[in-house]
PDB file of N, CA and C in Angstrom:
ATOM      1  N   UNK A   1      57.323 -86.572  18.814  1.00  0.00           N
ATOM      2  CA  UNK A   1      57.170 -85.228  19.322  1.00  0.00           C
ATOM      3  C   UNK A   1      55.687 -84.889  19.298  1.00  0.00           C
ATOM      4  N   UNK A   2      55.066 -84.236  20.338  1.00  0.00           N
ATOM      5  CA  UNK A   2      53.780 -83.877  20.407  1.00  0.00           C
ATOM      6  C   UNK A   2      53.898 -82.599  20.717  1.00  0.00           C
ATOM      7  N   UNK A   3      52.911 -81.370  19.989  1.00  0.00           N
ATOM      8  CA  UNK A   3      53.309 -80.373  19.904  1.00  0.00           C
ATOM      9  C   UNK A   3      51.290 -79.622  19.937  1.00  0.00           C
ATOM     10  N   UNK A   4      51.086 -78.729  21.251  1.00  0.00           N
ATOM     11  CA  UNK A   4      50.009 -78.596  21.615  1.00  0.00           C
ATOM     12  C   UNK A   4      50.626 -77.022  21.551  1.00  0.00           C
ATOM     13  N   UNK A   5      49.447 -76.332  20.956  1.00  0.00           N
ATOM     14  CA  UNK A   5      49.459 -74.849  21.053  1.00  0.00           C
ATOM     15  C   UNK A   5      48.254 -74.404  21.924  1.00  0.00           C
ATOM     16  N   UNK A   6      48.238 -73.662  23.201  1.00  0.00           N
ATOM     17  CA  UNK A   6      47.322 -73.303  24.143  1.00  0.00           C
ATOM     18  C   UNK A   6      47.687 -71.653  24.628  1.00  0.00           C
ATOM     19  N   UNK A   7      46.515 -71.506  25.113  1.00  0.00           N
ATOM     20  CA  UNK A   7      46.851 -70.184  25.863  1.00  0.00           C
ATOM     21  C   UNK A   7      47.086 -70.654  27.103  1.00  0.00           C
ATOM     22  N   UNK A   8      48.043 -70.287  27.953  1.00  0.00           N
ATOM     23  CA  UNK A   8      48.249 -70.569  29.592  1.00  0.00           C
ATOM     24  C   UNK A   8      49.356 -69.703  30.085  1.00  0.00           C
ATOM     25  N   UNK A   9      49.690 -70.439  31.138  1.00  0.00           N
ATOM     26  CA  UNK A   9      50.354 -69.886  32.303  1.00  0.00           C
ATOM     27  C   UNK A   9      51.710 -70.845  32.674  1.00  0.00           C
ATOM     28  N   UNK A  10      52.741 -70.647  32.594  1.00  0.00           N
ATOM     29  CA  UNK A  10      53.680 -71.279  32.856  1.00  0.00           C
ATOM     30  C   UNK A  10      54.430 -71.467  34.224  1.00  0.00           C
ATOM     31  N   UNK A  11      54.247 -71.862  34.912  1.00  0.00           N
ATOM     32  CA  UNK A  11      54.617 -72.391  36.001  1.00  0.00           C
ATOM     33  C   UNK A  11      56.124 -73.125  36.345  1.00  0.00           C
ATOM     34  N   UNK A  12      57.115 -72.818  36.322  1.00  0.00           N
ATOM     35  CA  UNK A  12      58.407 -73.998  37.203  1.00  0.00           C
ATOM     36  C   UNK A  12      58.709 -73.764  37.901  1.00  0.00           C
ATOM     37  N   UNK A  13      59.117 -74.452  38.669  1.00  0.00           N
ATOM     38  CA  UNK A  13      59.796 -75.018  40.122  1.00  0.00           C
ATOM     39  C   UNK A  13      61.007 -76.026  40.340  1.00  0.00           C
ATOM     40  N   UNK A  14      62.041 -75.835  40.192  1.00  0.00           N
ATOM     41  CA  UNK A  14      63.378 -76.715  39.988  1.00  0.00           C
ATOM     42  C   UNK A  14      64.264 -76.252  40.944  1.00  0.00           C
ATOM     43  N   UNK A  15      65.568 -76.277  40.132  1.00  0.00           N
ATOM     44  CA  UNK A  15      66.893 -75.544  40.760  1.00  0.00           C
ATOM     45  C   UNK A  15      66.327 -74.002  40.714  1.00  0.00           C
ATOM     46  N   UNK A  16      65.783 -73.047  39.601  1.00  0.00           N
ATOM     47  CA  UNK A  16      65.491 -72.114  39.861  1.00  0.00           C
ATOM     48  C   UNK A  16      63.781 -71.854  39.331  1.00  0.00           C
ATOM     49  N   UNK A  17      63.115 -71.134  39.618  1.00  0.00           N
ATOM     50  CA  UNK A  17      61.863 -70.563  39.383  1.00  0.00           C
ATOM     51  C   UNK A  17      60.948 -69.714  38.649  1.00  0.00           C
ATOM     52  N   UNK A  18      60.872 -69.986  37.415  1.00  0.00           N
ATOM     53  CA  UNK A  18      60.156 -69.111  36.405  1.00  0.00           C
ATOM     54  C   UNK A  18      58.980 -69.155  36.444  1.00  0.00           C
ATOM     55  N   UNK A  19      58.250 -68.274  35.910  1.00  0.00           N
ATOM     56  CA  UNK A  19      56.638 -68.040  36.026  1.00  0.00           C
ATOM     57  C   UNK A  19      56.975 -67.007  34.519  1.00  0.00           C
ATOM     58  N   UNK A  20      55.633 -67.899  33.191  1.00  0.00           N
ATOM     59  CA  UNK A  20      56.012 -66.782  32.403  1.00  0.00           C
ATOM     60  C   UNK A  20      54.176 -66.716  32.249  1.00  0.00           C
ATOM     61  N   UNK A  21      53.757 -65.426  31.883  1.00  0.00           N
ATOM     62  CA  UNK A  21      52.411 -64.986  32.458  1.00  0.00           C
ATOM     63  C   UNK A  21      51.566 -65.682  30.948  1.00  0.00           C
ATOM     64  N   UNK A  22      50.444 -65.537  31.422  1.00  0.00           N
ATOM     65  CA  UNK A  22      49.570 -66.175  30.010  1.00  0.00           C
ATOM     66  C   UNK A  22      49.626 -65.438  29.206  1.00  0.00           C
ATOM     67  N   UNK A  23      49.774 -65.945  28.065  1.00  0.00           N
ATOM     68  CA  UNK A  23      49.547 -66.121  26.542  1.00  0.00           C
ATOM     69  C   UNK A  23      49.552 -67.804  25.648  1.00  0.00           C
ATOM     70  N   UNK A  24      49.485 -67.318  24.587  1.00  0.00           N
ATOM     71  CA  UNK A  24      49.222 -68.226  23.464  1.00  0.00           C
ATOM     72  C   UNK A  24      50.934 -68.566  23.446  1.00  0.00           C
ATOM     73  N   UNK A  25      50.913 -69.566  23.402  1.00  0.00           N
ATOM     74  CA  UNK A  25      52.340 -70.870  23.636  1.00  0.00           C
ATOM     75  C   UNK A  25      52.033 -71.739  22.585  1.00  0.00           C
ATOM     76  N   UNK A  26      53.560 -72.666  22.199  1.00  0.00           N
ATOM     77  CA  UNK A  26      53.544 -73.394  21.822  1.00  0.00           C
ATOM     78  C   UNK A  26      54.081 -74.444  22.500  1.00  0.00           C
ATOM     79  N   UNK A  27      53.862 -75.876  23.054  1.00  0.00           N
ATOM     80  CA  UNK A  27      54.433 -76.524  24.057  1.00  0.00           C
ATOM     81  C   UNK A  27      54.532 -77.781  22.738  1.00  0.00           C
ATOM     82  N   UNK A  28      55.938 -78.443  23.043  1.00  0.00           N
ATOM     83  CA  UNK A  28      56.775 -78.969  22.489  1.00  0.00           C
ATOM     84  C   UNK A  28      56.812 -80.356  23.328  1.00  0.00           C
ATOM     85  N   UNK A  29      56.376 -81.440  23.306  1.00  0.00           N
ATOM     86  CA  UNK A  29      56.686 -82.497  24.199  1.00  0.00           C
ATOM     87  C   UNK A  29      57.683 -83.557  23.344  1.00  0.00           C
ATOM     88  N   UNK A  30      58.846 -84.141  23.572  1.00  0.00           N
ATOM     89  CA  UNK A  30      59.749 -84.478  23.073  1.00  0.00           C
ATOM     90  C   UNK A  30      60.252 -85.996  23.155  1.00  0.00           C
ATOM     91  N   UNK A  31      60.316 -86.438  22.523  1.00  0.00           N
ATOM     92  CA  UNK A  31      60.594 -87.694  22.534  1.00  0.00           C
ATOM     93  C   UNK A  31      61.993 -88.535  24.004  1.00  0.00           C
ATOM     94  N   UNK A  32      62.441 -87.309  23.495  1.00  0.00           N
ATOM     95  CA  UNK A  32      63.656 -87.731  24.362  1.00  0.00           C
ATOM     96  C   UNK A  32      63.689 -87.137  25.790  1.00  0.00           C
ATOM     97  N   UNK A  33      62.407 -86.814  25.898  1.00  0.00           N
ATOM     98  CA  UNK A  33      61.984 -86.235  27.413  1.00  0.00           C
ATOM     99  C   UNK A  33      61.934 -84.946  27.837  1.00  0.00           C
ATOM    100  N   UNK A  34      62.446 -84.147  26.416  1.00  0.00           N
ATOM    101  CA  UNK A  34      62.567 -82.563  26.571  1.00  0.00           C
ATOM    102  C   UNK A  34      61.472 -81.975  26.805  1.00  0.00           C
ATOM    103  N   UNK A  35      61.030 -80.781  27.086  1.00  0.00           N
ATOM    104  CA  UNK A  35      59.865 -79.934  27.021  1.00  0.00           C
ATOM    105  C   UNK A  35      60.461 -78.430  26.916  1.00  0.00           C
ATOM    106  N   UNK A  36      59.836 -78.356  25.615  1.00  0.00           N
ATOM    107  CA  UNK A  36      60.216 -76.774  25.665  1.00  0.00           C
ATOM    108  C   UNK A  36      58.524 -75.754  25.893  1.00  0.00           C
ATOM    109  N   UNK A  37      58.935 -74.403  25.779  1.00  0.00           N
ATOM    110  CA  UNK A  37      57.637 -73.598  25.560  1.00  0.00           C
ATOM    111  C   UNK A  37      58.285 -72.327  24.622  1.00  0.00           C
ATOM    112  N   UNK A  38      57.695 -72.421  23.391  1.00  0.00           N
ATOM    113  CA  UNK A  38      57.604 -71.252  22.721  1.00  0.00           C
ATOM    114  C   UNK A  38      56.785 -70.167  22.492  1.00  0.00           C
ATOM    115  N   UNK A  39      57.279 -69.154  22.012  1.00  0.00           N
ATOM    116  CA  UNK A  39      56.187 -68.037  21.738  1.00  0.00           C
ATOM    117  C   UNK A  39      56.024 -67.246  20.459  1.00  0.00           C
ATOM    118  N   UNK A  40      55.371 -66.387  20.434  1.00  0.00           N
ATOM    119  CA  UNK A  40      55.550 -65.600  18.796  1.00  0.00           C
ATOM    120  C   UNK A  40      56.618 -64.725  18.477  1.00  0.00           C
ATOM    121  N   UNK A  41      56.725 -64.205  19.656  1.00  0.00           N
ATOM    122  CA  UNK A  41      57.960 -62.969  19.611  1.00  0.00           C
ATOM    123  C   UNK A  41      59.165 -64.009  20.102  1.00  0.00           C
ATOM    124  N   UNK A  42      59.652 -64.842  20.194  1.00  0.00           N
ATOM    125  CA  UNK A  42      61.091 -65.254  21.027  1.00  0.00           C
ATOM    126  C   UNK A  42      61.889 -65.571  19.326  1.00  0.00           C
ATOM    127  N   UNK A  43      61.460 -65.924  18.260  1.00  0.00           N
ATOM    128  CA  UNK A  43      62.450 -66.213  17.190  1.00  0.00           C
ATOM    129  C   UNK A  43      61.992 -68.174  17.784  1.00  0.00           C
ATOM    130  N   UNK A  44      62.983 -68.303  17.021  1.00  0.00           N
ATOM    131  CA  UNK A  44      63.464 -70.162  16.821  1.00  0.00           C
ATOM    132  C   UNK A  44      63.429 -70.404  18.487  1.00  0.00           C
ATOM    133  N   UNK A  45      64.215 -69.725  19.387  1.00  0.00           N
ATOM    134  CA  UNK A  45      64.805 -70.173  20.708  1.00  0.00           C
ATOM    135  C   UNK A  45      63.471 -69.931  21.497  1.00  0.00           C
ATOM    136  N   UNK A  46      63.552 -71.157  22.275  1.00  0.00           N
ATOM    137  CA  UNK A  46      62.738 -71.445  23.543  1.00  0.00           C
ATOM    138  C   UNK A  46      62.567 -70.602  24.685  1.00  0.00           C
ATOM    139  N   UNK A  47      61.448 -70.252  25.264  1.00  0.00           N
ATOM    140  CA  UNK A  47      61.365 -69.519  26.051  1.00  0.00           C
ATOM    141  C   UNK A  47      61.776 -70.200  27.723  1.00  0.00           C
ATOM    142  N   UNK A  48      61.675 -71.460  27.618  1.00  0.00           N
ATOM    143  CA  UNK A  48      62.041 -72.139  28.748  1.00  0.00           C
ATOM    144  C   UNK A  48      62.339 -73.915  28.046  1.00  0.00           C
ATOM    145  N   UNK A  49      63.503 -74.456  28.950  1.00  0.00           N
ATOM    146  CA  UNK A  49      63.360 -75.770  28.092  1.00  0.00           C
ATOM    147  C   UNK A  49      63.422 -76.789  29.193  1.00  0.00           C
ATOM    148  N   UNK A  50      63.312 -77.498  29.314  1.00  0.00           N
ATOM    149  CA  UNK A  50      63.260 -78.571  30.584  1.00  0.00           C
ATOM    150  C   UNK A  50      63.881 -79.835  30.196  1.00  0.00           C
ATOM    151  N   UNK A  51      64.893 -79.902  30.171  1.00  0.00           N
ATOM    152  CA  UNK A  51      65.678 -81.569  29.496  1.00  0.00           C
ATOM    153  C   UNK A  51      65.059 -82.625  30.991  1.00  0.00           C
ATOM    154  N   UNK A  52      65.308 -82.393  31.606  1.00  0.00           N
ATOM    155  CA  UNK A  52      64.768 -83.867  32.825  1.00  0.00           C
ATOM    156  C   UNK A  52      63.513 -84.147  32.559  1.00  0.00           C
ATOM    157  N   UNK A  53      62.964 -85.125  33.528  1.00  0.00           N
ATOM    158  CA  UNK A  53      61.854 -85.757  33.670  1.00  0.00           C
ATOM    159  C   UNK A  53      60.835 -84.266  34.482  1.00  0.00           C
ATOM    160  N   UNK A  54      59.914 -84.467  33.739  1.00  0.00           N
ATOM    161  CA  UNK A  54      58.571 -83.806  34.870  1.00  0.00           C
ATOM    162  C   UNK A  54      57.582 -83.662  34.573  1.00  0.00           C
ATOM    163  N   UNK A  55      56.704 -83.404  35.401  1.00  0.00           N
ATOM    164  CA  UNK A  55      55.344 -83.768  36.025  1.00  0.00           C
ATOM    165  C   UNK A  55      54.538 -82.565  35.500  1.00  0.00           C
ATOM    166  N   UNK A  56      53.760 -82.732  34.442  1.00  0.00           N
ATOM    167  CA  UNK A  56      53.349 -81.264  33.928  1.00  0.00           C
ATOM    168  C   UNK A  56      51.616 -81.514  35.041  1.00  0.00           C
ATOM    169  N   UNK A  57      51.189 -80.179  35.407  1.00  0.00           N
ATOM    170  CA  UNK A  57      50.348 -79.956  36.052  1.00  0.00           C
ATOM    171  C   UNK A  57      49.275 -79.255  35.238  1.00  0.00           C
ATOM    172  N   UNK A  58      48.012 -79.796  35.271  1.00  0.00           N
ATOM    173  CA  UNK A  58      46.975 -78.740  34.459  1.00  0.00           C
ATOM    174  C   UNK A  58      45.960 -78.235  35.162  1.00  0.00           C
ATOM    175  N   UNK A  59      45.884 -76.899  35.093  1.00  0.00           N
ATOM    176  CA  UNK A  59      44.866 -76.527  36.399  1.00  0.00           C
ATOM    177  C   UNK A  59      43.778 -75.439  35.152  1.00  0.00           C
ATOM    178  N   UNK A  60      42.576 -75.864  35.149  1.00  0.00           N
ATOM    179  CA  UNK A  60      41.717 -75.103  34.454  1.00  0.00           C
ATOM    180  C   UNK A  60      41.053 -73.810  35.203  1.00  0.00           C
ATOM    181  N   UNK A  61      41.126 -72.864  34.702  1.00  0.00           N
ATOM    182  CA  UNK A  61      40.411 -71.792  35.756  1.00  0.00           C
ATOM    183  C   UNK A  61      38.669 -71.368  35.202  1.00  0.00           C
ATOM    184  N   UNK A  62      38.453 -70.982  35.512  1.00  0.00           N
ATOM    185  CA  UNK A  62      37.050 -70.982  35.544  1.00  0.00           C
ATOM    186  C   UNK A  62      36.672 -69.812  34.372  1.00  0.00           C
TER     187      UNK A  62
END
């Protein structure tokens, strides 16, 4: 498990479409291919979780 805490912007695009706005995250990369994103206020549960395969995108802004 690799586990990166950043400030950003959440972005998906799947079956359905979330956008969760920037803040300070905790991103969860998972052995078994999961990806979650946590936050300070959500408790234990994930704010978004992604069990499939995907393509994380990093776009730096200026």
């Amino acid at each position: 498990m690799r586990l990166v805490v950043a400030r950003c912007e959440i972005l998906y695009t799947g079956r359905l479409t979330a956008r969760l706005p920037q803040a300070v995250r905790l991103l969860m990369f998972k052995a078994d291919g999961c990806f979650r994103v946590h936050d300070d206020a959500g408790g234990f549960r994930p704010l978004n979780c992604i069990r499939t395969e995907f393509r994380p995108a990093v776009v730096k802004s200026a």
